[in-house]
PDB file of N, CA and C in Angstrom:
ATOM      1  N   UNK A   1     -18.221 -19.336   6.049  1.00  0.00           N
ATOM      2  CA  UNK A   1     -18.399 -19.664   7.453  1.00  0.00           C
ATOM      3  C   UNK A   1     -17.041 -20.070   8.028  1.00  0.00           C
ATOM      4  N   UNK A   2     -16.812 -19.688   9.310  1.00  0.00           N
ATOM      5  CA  UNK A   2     -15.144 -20.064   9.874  1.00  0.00           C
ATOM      6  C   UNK A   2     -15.096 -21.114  10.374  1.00  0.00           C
ATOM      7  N   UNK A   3     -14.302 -21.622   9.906  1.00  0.00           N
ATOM      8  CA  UNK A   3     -14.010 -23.211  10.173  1.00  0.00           C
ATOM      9  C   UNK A   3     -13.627 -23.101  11.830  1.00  0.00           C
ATOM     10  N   UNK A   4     -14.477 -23.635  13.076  1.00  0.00           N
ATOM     11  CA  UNK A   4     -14.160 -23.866  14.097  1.00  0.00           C
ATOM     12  C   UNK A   4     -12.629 -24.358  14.613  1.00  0.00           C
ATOM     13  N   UNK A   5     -12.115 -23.710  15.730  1.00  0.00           N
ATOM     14  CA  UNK A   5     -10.923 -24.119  15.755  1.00  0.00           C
ATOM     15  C   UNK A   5     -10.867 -25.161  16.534  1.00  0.00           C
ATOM     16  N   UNK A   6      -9.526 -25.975  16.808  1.00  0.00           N
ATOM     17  CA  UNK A   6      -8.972 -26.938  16.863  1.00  0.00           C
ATOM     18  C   UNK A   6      -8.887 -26.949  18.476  1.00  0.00           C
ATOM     19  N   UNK A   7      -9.584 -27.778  19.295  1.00  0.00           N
ATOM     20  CA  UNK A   7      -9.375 -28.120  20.374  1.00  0.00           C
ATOM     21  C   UNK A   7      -7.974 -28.281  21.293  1.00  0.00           C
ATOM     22  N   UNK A   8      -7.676 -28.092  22.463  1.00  0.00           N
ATOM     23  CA  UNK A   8      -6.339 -28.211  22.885  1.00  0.00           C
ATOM     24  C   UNK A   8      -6.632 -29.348  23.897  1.00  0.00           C
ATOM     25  N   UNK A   9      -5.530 -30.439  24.085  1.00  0.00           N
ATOM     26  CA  UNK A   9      -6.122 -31.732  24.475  1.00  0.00           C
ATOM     27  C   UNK A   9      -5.630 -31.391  25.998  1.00  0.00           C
ATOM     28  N   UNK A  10      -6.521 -31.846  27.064  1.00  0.00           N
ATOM     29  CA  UNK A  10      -6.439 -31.677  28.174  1.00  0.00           C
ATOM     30  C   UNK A  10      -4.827 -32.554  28.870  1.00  0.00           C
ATOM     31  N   UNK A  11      -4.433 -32.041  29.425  1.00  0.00           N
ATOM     32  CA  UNK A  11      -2.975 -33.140  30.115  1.00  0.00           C
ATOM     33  C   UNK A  11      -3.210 -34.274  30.591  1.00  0.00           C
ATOM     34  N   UNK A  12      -2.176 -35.271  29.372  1.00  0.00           N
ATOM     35  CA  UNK A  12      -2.774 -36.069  29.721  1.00  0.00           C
ATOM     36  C   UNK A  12      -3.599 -36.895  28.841  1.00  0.00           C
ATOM     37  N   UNK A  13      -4.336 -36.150  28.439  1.00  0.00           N
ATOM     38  CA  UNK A  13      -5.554 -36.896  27.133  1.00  0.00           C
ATOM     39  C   UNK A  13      -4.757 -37.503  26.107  1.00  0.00           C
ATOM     40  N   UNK A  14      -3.424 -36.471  25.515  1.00  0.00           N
ATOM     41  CA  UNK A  14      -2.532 -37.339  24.217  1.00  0.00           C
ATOM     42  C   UNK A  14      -1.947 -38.600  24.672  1.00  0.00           C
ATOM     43  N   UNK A  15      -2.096 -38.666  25.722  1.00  0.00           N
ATOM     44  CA  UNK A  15      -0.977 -40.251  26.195  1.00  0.00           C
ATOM     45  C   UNK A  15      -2.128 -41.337  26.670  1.00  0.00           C
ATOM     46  N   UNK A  16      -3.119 -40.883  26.821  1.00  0.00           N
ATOM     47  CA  UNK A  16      -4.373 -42.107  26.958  1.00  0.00           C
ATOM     48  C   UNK A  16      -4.743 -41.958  25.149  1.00  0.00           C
ATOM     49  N   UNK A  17      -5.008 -40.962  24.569  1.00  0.00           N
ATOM     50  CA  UNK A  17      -5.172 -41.572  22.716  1.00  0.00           C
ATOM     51  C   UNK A  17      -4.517 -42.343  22.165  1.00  0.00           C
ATOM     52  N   UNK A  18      -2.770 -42.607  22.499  1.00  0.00           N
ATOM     53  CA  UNK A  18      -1.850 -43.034  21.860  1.00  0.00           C
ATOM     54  C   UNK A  18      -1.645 -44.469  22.222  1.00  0.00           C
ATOM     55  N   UNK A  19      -2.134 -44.316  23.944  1.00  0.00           N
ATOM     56  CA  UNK A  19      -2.161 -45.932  24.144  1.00  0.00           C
ATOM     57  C   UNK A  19      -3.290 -46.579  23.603  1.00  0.00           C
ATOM     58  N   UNK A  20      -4.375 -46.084  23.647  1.00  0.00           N
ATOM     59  CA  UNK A  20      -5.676 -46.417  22.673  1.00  0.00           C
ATOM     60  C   UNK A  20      -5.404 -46.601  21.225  1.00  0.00           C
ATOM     61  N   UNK A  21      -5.223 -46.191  20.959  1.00  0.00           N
ATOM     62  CA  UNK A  21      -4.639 -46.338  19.299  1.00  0.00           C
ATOM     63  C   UNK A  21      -3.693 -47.213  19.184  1.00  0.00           C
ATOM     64  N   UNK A  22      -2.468 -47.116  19.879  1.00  0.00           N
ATOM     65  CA  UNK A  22      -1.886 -48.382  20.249  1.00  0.00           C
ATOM     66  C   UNK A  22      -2.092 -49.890  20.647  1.00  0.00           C
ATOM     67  N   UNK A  23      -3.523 -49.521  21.049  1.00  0.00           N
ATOM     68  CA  UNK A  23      -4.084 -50.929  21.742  1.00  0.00           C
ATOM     69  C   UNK A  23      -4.363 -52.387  20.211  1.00  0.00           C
ATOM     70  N   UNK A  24      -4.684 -51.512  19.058  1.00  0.00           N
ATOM     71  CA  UNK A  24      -5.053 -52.002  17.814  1.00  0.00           C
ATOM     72  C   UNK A  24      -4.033 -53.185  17.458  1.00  0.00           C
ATOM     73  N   UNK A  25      -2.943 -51.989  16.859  1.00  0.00           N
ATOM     74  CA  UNK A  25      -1.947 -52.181  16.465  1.00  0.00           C
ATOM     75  C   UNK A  25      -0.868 -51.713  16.171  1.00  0.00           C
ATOM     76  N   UNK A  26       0.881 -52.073  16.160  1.00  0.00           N
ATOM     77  CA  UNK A  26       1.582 -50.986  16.163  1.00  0.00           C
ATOM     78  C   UNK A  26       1.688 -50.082  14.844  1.00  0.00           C
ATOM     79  N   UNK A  27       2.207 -48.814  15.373  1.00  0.00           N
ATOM     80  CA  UNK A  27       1.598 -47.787  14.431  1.00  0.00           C
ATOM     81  C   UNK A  27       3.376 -47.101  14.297  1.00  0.00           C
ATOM     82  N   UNK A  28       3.581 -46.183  13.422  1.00  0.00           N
ATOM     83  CA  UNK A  28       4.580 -45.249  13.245  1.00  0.00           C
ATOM     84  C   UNK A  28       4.033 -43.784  13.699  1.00  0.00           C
ATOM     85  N   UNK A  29       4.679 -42.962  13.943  1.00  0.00           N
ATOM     86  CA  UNK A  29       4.378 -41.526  14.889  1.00  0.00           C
ATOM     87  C   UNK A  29       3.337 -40.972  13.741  1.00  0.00           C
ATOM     88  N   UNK A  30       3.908 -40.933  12.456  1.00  0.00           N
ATOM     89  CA  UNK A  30       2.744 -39.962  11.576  1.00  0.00           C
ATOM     90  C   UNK A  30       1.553 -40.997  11.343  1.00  0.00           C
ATOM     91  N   UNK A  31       1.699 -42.412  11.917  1.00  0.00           N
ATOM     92  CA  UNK A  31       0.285 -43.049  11.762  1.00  0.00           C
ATOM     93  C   UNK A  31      -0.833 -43.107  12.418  1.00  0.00           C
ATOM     94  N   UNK A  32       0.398 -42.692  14.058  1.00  0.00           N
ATOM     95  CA  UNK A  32      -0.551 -42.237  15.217  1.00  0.00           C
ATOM     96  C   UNK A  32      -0.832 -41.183  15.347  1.00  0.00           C
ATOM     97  N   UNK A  33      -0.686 -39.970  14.714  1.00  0.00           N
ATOM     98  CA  UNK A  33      -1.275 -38.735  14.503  1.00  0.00           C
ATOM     99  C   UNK A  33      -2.548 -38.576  13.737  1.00  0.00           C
ATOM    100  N   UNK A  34      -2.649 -39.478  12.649  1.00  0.00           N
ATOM    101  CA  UNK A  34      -3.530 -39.479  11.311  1.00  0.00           C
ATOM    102  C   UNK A  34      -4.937 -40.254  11.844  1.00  0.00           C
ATOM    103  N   UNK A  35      -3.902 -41.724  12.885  1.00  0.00           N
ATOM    104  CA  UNK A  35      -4.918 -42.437  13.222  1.00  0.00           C
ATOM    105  C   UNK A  35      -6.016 -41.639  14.512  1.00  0.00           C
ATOM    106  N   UNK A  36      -5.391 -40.804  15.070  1.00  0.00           N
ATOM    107  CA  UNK A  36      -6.410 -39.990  16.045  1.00  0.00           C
ATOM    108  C   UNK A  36      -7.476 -39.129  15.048  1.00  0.00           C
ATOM    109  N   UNK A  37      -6.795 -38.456  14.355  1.00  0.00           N
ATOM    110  CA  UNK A  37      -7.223 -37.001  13.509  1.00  0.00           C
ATOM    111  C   UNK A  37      -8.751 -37.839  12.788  1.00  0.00           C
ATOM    112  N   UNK A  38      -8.433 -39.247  12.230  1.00  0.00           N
ATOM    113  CA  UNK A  38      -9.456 -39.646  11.267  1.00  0.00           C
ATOM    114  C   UNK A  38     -10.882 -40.349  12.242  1.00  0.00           C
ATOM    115  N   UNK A  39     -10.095 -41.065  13.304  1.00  0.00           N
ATOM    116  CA  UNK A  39     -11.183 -41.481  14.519  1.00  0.00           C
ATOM    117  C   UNK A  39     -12.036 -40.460  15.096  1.00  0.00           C
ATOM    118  N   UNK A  40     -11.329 -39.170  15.385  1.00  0.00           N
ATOM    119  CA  UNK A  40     -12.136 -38.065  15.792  1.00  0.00           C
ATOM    120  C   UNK A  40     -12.589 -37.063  15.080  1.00  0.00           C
ATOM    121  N   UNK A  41     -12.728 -37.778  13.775  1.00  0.00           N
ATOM    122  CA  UNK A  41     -13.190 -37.275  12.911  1.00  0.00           C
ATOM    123  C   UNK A  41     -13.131 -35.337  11.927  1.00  0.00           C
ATOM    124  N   UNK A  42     -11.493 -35.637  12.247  1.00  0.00           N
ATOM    125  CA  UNK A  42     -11.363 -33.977  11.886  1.00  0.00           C
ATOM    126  C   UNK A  42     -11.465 -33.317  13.450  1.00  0.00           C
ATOM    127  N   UNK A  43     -11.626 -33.777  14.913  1.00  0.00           N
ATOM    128  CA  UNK A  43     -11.432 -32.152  15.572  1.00  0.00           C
ATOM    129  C   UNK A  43     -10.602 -32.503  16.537  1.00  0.00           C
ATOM    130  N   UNK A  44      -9.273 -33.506  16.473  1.00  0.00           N
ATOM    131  CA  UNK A  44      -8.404 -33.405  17.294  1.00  0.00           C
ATOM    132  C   UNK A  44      -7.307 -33.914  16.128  1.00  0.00           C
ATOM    133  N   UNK A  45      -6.526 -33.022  16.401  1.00  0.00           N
ATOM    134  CA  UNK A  45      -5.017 -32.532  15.228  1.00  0.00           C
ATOM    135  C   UNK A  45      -3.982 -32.769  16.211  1.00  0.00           C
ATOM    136  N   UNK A  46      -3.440 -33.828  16.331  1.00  0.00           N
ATOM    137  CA  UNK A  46      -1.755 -33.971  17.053  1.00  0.00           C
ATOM    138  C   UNK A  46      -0.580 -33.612  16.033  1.00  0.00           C
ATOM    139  N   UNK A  47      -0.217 -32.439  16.947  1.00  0.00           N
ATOM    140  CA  UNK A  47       1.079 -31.909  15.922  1.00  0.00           C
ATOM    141  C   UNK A  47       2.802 -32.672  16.306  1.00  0.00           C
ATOM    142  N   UNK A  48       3.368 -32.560  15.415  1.00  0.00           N
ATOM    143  CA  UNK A  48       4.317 -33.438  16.031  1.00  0.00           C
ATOM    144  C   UNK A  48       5.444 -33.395  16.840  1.00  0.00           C
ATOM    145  N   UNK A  49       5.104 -31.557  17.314  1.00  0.00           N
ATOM    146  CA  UNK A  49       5.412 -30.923  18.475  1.00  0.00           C
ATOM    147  C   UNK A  49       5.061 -31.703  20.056  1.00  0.00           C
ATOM    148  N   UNK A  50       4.028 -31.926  19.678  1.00  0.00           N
ATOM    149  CA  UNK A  50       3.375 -33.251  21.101  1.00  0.00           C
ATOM    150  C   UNK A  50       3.415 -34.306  20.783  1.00  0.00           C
ATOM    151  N   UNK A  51       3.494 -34.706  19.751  1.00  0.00           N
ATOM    152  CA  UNK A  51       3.340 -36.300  19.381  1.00  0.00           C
ATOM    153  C   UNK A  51       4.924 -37.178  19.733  1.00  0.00           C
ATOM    154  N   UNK A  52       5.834 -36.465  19.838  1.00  0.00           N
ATOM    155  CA  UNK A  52       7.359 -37.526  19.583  1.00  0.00           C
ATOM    156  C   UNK A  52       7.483 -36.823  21.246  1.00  0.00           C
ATOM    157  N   UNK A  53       7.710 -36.027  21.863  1.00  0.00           N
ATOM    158  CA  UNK A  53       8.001 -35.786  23.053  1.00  0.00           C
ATOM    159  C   UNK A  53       6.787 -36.666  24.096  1.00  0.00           C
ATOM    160  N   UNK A  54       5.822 -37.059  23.717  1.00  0.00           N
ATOM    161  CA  UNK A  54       4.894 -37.894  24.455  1.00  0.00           C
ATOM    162  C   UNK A  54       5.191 -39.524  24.105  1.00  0.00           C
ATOM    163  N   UNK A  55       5.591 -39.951  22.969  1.00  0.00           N
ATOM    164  CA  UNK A  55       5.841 -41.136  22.513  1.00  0.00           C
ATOM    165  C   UNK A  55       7.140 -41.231  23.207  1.00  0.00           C
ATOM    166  N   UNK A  56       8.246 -40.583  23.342  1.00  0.00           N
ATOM    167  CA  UNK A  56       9.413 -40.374  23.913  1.00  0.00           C
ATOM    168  C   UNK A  56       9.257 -40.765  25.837  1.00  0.00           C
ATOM    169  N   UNK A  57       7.955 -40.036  25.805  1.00  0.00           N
ATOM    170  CA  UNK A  57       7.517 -40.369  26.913  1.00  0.00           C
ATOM    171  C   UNK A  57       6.844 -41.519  27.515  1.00  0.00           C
ATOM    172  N   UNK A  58       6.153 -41.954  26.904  1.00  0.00           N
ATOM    173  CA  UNK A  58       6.015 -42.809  27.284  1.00  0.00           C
ATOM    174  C   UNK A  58       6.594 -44.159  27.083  1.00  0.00           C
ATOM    175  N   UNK A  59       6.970 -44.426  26.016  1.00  0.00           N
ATOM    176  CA  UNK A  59       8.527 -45.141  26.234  1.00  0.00           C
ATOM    177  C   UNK A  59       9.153 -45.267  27.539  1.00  0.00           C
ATOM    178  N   UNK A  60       9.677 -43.935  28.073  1.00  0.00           N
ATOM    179  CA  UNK A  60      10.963 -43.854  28.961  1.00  0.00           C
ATOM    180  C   UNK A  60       9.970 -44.834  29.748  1.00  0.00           C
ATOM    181  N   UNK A  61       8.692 -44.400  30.072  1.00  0.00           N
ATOM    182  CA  UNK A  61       7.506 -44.922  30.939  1.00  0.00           C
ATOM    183  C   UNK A  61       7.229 -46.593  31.099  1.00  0.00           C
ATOM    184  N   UNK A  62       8.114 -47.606  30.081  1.00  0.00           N
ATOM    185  CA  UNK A  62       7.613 -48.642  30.116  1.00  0.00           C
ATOM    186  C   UNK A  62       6.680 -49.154  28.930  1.00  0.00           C
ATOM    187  N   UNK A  63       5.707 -47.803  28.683  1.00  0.00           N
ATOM    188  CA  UNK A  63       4.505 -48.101  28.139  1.00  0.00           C
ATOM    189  C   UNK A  63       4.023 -48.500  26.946  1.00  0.00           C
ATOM    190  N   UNK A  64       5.304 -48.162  26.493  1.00  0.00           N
ATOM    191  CA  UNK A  64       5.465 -48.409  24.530  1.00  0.00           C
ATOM    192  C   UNK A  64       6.537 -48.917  24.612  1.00  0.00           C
ATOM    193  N   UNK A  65       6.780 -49.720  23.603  1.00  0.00           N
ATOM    194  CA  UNK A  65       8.071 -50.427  22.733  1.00  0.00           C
ATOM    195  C   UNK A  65       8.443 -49.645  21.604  1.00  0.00           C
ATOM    196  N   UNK A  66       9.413 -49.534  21.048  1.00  0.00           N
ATOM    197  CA  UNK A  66       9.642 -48.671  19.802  1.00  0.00           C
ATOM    198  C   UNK A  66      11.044 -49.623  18.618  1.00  0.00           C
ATOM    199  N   UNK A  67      10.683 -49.895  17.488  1.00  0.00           N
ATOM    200  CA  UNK A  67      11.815 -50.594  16.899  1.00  0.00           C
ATOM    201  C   UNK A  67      11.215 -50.117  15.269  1.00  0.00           C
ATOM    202  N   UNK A  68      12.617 -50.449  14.543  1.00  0.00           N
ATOM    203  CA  UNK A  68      12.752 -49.299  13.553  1.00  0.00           C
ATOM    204  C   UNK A  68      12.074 -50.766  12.958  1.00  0.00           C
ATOM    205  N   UNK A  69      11.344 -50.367  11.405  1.00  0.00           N
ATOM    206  CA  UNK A  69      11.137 -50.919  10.126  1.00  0.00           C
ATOM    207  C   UNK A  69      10.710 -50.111   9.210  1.00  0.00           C
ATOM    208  N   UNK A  70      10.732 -50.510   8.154  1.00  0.00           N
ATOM    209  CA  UNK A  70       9.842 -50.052   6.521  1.00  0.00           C
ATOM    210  C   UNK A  70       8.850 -49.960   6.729  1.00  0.00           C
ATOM    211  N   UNK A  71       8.272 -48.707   6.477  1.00  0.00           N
ATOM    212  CA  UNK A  71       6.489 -48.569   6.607  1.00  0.00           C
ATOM    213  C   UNK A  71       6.234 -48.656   5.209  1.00  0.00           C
ATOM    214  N   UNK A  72       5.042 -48.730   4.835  1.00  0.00           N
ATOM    215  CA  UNK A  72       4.148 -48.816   3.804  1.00  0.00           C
ATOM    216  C   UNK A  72       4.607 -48.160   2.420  1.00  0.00           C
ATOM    217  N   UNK A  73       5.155 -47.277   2.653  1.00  0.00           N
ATOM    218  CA  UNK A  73       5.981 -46.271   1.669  1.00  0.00           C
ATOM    219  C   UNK A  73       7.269 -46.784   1.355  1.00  0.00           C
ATOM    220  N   UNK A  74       7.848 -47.387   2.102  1.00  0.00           N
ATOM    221  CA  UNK A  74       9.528 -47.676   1.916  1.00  0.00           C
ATOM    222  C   UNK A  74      10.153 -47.321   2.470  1.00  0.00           C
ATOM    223  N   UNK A  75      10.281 -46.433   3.474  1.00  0.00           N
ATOM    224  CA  UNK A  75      10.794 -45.988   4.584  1.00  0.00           C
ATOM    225  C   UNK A  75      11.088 -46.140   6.029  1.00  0.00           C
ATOM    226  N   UNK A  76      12.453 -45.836   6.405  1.00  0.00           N
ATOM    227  CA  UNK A  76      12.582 -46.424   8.049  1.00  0.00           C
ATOM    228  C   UNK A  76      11.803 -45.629   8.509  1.00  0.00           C
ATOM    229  N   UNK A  77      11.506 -46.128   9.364  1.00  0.00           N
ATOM    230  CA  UNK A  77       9.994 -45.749  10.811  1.00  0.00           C
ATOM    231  C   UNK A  77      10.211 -46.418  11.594  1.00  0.00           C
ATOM    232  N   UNK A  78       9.846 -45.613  12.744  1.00  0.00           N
ATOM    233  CA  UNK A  78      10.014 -46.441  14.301  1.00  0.00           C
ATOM    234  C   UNK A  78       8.830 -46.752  14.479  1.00  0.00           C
ATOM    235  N   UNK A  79       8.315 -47.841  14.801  1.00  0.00           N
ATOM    236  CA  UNK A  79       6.827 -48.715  15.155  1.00  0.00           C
ATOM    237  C   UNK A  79       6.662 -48.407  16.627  1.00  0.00           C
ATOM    238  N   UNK A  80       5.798 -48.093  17.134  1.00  0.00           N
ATOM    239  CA  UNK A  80       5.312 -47.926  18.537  1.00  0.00           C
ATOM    240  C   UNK A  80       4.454 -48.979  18.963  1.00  0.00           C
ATOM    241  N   UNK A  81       4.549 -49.776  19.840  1.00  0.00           N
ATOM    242  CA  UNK A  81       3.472 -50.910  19.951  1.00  0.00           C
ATOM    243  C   UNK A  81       3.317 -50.992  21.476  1.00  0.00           C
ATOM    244  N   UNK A  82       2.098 -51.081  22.234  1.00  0.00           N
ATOM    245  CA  UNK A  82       1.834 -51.598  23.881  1.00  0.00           C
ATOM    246  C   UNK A  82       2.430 -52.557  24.066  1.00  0.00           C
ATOM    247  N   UNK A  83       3.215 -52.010  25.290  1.00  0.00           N
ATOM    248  CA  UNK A  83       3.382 -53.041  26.408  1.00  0.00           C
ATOM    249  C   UNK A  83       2.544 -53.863  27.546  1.00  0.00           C
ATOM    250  N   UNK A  84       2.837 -54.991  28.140  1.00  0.00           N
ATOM    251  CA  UNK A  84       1.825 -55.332  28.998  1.00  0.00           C
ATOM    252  C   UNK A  84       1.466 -54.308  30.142  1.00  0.00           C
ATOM    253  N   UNK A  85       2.207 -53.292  30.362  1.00  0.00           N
ATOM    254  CA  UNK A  85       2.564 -52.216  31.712  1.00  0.00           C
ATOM    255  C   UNK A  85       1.841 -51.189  30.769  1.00  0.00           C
ATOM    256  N   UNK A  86       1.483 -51.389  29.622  1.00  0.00           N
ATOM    257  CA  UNK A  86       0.961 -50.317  28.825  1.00  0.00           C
ATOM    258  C   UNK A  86      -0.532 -50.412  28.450  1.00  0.00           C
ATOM    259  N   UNK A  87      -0.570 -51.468  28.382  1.00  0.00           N
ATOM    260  CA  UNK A  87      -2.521 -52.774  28.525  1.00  0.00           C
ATOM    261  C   UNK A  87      -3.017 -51.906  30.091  1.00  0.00           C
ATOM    262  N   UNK A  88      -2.130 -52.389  31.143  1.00  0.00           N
ATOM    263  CA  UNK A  88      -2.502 -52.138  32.164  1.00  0.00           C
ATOM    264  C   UNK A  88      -3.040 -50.913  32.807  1.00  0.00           C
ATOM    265  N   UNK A  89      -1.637 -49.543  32.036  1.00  0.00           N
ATOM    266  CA  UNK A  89      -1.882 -48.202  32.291  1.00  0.00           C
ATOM    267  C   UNK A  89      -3.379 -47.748  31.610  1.00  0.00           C
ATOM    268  N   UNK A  90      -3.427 -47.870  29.923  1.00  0.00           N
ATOM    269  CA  UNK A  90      -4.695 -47.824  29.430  1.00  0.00           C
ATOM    270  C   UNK A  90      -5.877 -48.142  29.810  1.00  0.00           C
ATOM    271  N   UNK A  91      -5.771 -49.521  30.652  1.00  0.00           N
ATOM    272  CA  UNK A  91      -6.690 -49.745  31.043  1.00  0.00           C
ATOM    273  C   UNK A  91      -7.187 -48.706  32.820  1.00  0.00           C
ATOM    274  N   UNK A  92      -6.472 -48.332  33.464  1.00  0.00           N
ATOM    275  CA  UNK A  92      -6.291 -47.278  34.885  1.00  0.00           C
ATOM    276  C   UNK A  92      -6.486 -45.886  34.202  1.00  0.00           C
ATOM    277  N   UNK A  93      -5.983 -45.662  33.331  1.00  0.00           N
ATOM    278  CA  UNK A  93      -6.320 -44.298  32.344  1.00  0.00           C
ATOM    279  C   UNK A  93      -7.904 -43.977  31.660  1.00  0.00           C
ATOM    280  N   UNK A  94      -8.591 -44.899  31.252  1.00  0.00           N
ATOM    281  CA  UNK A  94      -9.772 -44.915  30.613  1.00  0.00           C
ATOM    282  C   UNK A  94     -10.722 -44.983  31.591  1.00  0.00           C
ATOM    283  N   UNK A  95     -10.416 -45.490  32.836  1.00  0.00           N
ATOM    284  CA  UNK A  95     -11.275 -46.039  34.143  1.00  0.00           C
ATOM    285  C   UNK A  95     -11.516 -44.383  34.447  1.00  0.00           C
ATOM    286  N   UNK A  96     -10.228 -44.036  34.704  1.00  0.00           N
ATOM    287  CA  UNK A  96      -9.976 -42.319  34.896  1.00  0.00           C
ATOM    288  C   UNK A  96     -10.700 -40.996  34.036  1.00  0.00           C
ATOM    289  N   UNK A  97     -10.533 -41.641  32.741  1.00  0.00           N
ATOM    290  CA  UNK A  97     -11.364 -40.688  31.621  1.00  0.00           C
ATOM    291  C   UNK A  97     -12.982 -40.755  31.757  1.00  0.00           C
ATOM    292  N   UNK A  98     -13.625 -41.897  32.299  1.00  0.00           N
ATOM    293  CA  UNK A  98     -14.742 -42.463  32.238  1.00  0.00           C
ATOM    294  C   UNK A  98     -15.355 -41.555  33.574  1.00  0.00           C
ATOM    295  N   UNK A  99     -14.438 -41.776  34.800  1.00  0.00           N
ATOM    296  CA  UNK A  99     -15.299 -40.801  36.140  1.00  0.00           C
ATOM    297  C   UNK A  99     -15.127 -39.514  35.654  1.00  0.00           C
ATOM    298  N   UNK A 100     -13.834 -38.729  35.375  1.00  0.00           N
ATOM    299  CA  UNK A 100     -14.053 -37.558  35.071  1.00  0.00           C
ATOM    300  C   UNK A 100     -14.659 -36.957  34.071  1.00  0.00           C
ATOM    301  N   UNK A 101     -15.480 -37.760  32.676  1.00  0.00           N
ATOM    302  CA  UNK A 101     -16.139 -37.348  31.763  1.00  0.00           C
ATOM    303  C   UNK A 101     -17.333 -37.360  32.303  1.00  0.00           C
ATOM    304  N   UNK A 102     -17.764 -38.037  32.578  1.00  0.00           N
ATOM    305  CA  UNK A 102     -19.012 -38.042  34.198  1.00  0.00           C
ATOM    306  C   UNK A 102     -19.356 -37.142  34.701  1.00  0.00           C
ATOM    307  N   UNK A 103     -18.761 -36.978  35.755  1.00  0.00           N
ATOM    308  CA  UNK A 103     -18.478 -35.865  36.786  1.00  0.00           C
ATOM    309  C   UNK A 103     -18.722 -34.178  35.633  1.00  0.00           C
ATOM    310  N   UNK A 104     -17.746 -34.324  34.403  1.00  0.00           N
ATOM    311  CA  UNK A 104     -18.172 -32.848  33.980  1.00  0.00           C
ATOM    312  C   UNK A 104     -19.749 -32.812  33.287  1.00  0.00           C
ATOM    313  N   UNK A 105     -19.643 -33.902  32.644  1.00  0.00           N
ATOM    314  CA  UNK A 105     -21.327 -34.166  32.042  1.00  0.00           C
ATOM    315  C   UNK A 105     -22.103 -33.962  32.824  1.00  0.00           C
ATOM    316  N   UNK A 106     -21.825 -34.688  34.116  1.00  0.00           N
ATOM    317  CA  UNK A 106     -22.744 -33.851  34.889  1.00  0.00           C
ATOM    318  C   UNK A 106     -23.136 -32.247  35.455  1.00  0.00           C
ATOM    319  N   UNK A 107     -22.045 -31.450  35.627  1.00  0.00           N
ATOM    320  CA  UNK A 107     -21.806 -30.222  36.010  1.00  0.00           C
ATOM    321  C   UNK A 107     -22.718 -29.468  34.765  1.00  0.00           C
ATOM    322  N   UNK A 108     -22.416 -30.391  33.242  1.00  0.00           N
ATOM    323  CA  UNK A 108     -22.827 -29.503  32.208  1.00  0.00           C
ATOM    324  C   UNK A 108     -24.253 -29.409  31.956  1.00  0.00           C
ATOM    325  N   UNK A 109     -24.708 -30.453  32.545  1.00  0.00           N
ATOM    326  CA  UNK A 109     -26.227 -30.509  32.793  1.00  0.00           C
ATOM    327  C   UNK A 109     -27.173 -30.115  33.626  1.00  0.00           C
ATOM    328  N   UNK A 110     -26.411 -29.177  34.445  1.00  0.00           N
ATOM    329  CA  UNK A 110     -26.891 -28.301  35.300  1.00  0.00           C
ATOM    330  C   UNK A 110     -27.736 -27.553  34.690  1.00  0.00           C
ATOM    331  N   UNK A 111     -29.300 -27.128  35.528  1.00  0.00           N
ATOM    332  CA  UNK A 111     -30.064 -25.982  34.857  1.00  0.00           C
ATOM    333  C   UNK A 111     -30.205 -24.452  35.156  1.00  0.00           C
TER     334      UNK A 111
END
């Protein structure tokens, strides 16, 4: 049987996951990739083609902090952690995800 393919995340959607995931605790880029992939249980895959140009981004944005340490392995890693401007955005972002998941749920329930 063919393994269903891999969703493409709407614009936008990777930078509300990352602050969500972020909201926990700070994470390193391959932790915030793993940590989406395992929450959504296998059907959203951040490659790290989008993952460092969005973290990059949102940085420039205020929204993340970034400072190097040893992760778990022994290795330098840059830690990504929310900012208060980043609490705030997440929180205006999810408000946002919430009407427009709505709005299509509804369309999809059309008969």
């Amino acid at each position: 049987m063919p393994r269903p393919s891999k969703p493409d995340l709407l614009p936008g959607t990777l930078d509300l996951l990352i602050l969500r995931v972020l909201q926990t605790a700070p994470l390193h880029g391959w932790a915030i990739a793993e940590r989406i992939q395992e929450i959504s249980q296998d059907v959203l895959e951040v490659n790290q083609g989008s993952l460092y140009p969005a973290l990059h981004r949102l940085e420039h944005q205020g929204w993340i902090d970034a400072e190097w340490a040893v992760s778990e392995l022994g290795r330098r890693a840059k830690y990504y952690q929310l900012t208060a401007a980043g609490r705030r955005q997440l929180a205006v972002e999810a408000r946002e995800w919430d009407r427009m998941s709505t709005a299509i749920g509804r369309v999809m329930k059309l008969a």
